[in-house]
N, C-alpha and C. Protein backbone atom coordinates (compact mmCIF):
# COMPACT_ATOMS: atom_id res chain seq x y z
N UNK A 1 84.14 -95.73 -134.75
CA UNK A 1 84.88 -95.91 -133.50
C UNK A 1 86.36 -95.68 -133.78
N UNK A 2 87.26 -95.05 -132.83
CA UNK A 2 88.27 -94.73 -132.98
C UNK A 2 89.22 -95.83 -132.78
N UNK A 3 89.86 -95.90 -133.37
CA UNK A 3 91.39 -97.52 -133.13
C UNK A 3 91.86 -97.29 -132.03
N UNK A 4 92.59 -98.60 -131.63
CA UNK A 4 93.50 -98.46 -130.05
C UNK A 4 94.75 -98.35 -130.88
N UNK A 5 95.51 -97.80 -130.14
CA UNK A 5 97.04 -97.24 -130.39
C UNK A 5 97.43 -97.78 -129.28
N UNK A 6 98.77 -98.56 -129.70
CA UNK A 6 99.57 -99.02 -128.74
C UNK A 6 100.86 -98.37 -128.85
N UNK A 7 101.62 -97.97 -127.42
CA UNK A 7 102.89 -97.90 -127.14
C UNK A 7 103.52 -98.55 -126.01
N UNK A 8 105.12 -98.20 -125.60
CA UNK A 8 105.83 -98.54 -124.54
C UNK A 8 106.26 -97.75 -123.99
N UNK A 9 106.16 -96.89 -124.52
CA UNK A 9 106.69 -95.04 -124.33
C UNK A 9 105.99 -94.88 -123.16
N UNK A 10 106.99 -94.61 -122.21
CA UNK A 10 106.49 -94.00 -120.96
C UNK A 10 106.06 -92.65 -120.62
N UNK A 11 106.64 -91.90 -121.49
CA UNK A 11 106.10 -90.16 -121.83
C UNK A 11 104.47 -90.39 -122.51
N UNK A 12 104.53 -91.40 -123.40
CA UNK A 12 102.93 -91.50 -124.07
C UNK A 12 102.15 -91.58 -122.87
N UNK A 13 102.47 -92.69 -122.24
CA UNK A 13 101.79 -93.46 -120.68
C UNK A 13 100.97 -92.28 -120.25
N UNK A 14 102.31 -91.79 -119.43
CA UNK A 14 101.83 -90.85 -118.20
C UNK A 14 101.34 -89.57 -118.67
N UNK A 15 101.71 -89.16 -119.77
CA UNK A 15 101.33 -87.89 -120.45
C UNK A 15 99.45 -88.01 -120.84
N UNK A 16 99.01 -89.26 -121.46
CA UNK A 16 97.62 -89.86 -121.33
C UNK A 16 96.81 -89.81 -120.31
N UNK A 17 97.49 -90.52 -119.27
CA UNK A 17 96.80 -90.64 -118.12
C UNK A 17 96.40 -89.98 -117.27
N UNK A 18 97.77 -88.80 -117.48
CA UNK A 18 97.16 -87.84 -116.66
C UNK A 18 96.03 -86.62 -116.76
N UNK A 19 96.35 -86.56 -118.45
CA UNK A 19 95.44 -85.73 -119.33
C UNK A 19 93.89 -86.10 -119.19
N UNK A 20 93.61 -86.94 -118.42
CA UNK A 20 92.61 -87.83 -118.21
C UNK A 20 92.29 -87.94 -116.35
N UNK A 21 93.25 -87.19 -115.64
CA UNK A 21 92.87 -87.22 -113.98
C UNK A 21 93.05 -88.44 -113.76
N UNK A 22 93.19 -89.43 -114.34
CA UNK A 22 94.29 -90.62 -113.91
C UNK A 22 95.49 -91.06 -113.20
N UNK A 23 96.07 -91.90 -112.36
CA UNK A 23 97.05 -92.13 -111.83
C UNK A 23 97.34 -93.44 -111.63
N UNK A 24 98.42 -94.03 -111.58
CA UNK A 24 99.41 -95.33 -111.47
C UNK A 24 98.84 -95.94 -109.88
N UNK A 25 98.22 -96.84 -110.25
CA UNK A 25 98.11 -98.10 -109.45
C UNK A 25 98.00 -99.55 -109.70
N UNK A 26 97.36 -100.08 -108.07
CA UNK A 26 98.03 -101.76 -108.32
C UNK A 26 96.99 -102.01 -107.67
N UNK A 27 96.38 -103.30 -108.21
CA UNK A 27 95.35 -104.29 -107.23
C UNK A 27 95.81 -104.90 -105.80
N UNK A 28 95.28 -104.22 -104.99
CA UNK A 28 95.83 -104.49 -103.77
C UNK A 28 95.89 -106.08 -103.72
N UNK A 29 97.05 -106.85 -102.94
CA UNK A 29 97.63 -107.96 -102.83
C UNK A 29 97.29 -108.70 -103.71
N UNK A 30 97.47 -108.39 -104.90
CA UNK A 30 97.81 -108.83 -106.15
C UNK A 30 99.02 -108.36 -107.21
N UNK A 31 99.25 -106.77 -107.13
CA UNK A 31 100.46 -106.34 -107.52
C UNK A 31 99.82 -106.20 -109.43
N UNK A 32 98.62 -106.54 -109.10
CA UNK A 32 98.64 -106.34 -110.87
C UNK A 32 98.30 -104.82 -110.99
N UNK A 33 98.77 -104.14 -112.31
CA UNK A 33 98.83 -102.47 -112.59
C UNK A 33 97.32 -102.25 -113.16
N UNK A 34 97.21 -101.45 -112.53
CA UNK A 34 96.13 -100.62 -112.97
C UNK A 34 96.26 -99.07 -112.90
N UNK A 35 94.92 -98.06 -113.90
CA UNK A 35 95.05 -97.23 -114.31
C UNK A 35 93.76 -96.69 -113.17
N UNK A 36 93.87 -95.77 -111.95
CA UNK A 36 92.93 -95.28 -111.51
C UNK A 36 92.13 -94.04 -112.01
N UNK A 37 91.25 -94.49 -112.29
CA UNK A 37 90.30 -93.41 -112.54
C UNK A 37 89.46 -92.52 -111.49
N UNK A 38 89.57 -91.42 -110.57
CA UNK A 38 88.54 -90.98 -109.85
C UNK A 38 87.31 -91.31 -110.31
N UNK A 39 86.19 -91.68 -109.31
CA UNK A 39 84.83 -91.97 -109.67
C UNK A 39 84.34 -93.14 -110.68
N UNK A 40 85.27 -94.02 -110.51
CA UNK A 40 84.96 -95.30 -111.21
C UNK A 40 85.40 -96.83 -110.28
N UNK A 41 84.48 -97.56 -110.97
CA UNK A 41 84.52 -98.25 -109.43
C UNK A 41 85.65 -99.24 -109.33
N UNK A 42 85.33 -99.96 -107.96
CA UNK A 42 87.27 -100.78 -107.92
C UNK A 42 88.50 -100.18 -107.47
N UNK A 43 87.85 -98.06 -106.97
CA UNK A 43 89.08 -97.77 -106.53
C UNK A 43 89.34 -97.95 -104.69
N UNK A 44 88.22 -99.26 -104.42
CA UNK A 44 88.96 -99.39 -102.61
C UNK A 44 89.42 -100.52 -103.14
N UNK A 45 89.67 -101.25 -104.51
CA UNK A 45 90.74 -102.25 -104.25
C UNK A 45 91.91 -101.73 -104.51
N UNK A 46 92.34 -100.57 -105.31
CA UNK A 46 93.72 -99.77 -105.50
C UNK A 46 94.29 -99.42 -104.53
N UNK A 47 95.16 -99.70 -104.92
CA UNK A 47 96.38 -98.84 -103.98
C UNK A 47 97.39 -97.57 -104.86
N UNK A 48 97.47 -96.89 -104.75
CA UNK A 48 98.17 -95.97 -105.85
C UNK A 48 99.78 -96.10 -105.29
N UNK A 49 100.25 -95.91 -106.87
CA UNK A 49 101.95 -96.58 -106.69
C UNK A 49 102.75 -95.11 -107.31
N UNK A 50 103.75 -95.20 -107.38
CA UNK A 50 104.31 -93.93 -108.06
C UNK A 50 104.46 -94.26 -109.47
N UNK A 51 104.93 -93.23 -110.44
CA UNK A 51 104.99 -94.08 -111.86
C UNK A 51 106.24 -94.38 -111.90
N UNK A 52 107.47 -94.49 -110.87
CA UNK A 52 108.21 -95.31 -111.09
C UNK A 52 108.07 -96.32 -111.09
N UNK A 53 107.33 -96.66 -109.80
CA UNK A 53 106.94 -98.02 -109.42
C UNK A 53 106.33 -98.83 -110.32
N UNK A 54 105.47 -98.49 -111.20
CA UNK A 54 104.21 -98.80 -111.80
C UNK A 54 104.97 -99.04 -113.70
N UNK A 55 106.27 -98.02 -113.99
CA UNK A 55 107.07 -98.42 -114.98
C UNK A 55 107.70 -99.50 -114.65
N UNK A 56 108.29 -99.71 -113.92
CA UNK A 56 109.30 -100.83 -113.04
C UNK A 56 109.04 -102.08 -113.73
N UNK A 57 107.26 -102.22 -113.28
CA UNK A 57 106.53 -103.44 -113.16
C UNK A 57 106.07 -103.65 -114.53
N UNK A 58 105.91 -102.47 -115.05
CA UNK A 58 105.42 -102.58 -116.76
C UNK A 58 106.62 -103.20 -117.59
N UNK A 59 107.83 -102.81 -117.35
CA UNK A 59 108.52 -103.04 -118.21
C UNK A 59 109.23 -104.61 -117.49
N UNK A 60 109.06 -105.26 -116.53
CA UNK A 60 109.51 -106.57 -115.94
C UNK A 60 108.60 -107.65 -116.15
N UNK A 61 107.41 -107.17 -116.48
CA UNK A 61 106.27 -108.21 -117.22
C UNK A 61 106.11 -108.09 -118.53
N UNK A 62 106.70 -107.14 -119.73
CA UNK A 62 106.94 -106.91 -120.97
C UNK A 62 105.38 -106.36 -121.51
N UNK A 63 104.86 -105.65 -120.23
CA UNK A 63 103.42 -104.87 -120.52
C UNK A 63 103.83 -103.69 -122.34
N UNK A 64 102.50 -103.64 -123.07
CA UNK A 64 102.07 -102.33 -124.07
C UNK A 64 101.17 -101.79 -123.36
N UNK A 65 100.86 -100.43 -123.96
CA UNK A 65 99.60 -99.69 -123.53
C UNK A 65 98.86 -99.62 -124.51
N UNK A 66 97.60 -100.26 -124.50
CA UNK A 66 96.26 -99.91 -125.57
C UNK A 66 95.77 -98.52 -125.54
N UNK A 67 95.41 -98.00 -125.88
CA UNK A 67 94.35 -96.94 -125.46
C UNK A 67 93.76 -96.03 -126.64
N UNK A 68 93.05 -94.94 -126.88
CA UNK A 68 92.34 -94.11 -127.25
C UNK A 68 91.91 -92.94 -126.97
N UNK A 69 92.72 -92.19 -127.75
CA UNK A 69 92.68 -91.10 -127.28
C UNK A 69 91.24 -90.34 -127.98
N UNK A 70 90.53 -90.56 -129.04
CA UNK A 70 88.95 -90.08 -128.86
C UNK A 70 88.19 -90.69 -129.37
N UNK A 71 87.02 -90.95 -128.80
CA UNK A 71 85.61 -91.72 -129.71
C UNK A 71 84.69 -90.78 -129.62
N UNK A 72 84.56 -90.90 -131.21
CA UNK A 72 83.31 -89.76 -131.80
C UNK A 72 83.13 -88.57 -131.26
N UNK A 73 84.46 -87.84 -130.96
CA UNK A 73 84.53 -86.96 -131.01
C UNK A 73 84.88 -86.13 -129.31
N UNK A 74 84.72 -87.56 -128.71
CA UNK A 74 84.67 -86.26 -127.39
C UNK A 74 86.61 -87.87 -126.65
N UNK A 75 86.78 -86.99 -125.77
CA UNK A 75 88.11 -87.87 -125.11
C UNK A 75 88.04 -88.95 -124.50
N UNK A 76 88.53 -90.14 -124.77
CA UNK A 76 88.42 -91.35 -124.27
C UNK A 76 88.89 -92.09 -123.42
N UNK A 77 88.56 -92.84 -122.47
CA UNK A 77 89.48 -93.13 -121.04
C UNK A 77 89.73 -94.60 -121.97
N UNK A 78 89.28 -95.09 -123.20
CA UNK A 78 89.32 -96.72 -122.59
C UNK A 78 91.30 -96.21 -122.92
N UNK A 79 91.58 -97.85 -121.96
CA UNK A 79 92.71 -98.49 -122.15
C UNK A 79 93.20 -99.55 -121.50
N UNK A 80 94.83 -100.15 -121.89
CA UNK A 80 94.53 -101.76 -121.26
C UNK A 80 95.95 -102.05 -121.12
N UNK A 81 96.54 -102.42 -120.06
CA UNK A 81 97.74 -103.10 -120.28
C UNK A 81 97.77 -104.82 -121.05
N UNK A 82 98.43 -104.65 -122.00
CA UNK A 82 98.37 -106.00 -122.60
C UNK A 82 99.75 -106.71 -122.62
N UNK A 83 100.16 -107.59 -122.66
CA UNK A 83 101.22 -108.29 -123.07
C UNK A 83 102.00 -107.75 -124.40
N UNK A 84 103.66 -107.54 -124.50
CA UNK A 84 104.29 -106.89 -125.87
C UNK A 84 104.02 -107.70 -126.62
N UNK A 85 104.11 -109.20 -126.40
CA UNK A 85 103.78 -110.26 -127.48
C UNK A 85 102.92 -110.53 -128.08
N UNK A 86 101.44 -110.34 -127.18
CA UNK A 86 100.37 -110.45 -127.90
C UNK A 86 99.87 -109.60 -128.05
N UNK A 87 100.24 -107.37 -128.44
CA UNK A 87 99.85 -106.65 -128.71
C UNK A 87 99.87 -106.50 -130.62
């Protein structure tokens, strides 16, 4: 299994996510960030934000990005906003 790599790098972020048909959202009336995936479920609770918006909030809650970029060989969606402290 491939390791999670963490950054804060917002070029890593969005450069990932998008490489992946991904986009910047938020749990509707909750405000917590999430990573939308087309065709995965949970996206009628999203609301999609811009990635300003969605940096804004990353960097005012002191969010890292987990993620993985391949397992066993083929491209990997996992990833996770975690806390800087406890990454």
């Amino acid at each position: 299994m491939a390791e999670a790599k963490k950054t804060t790098d917002h070029d890593v972020v969005r450069r990932w996510v998008e490489e992946r048909g991904g986009s910047p959202a938020k749990v509707k009336g909750t405000g917590l960030l999430r990573i939308d995936f087309p065709g995965y479920s949970g996206g009628d609770r999203l609301e999609h934000i811009t990635w300003e918006e969605f940096f804004q909030k990353f960097e005012e809650n002191g969010l890292a990005f987990l993620y993985q970029e391949d397992i066993e060989g083929k491209t990997s969606r996992f990833s996770k906003l975690v806390s800087r402290k406890a990454a």
